[in-house]
Protein backbone atom coordinates (compact mmCIF):
# COMPACT_ATOMS: atom_id res chain seq x y z
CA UNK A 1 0.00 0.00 0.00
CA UNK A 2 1.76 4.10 -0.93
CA UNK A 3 1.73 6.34 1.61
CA UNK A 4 -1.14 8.14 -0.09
CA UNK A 5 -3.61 5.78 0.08
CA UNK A 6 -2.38 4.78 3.90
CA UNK A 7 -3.60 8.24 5.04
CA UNK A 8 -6.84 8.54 3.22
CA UNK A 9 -7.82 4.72 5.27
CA UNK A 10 -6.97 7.12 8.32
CA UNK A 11 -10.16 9.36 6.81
CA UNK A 12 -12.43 6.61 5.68
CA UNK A 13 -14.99 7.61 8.04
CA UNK A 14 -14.96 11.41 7.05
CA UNK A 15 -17.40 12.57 5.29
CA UNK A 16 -17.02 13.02 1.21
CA UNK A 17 -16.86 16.87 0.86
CA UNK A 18 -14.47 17.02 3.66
CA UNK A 19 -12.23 14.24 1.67
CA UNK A 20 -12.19 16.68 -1.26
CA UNK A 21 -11.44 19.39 0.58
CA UNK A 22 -8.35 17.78 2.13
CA UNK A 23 -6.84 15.34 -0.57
CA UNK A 24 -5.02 18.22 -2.12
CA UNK A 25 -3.38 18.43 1.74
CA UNK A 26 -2.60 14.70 1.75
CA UNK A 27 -0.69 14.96 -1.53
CA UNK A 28 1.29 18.19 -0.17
CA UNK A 29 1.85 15.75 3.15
CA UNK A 30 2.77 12.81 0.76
CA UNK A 31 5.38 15.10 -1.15
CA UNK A 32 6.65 16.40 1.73
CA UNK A 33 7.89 13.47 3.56
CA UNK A 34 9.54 12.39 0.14
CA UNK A 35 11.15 15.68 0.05
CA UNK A 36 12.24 15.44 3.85
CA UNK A 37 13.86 11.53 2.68
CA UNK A 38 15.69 12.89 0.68
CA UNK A 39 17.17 15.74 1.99
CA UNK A 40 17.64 13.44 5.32
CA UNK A 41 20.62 12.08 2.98
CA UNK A 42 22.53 15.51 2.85
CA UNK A 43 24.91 17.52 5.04
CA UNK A 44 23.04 19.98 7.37
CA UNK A 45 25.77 21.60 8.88
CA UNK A 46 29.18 22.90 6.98
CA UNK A 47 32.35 23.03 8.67
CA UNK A 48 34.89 25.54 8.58
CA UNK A 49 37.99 23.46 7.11
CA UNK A 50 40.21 25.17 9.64
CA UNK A 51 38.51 26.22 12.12
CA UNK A 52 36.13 23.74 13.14
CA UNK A 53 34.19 25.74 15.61
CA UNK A 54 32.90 27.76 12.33
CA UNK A 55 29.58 26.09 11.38
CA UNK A 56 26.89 26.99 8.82
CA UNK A 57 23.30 25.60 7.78
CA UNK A 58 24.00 24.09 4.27
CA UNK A 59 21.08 24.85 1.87
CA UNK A 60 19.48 21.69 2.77
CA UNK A 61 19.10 22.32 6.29
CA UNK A 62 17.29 25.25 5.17
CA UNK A 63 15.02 23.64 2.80
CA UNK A 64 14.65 21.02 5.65
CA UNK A 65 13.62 23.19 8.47
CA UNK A 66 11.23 25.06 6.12
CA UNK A 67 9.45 21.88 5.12
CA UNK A 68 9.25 20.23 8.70
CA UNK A 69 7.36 23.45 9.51
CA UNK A 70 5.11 23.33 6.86
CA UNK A 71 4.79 19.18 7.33
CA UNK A 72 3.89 20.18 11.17
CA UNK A 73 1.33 22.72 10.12
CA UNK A 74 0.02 20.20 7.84
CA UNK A 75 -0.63 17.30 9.98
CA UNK A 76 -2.07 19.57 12.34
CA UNK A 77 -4.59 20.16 10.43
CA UNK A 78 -5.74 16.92 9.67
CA UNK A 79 -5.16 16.17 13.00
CA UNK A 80 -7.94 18.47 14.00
CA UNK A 81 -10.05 16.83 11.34
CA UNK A 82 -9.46 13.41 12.78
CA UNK A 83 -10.43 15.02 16.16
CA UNK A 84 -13.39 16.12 14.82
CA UNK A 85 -14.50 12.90 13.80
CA UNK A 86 -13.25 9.71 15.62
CA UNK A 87 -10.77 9.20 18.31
CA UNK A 88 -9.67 5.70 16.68
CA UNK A 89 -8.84 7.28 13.43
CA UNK A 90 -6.33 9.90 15.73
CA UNK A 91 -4.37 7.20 17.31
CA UNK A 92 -4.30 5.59 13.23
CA UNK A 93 -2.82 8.73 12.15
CA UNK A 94 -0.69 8.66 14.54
CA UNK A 95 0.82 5.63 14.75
CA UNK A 96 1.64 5.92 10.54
CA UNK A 97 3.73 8.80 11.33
CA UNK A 98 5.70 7.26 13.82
CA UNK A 99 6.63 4.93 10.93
CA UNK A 100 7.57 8.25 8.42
CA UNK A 101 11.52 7.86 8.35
């Protein structure tokens, strides 16, 4: 089963027009965590060749940061949804992103 389809099982029991209004959200969630793998595989921090107390945020630490925030915001909000709805599908939720790595 993709991820996609993983988190709209998590929404089964919400209603149709509130599916619509949200699957856009799930693919932006989807994309993210792909995005978030992959930058997972780069440097975050640069070193100062001589002076190794000299540190920067490489470009993907940037992009990183930027897109945990918006992956945060995100699940929040269907977080709320869930709430809204059933307890049961919370913990689902949940539980699948303990598996994102």
């Amino acid at each position: 089963m993709d991820r996609k389809q993983e988190l709209l099982d998590i929404f089964k029991d919400v209603d149709e027009n509130t599916i619509h209004l949200i699957l856009p959200l799930i693919d932006e969630v989807v994309y993210m965590e792909e995005m978030m793998r992959n930058l997972k595989k780069l440097p975050f921090i640069r070193v100062h060749p001589k002076n190794s107390s000299k540190q920067e945020t490489t470009p993907a630490g940037k992009q990183y940061k930027e897109f945990s925030q918006s992956y945060m915001n995100a699940i929040r909000i269907l977080n709320s949804i869930l709430n809204k709805v059933d307890s049961n599908a919370e913990n689902e939720l949940l539980k699948k992103l303990a598996d994102f790595e």
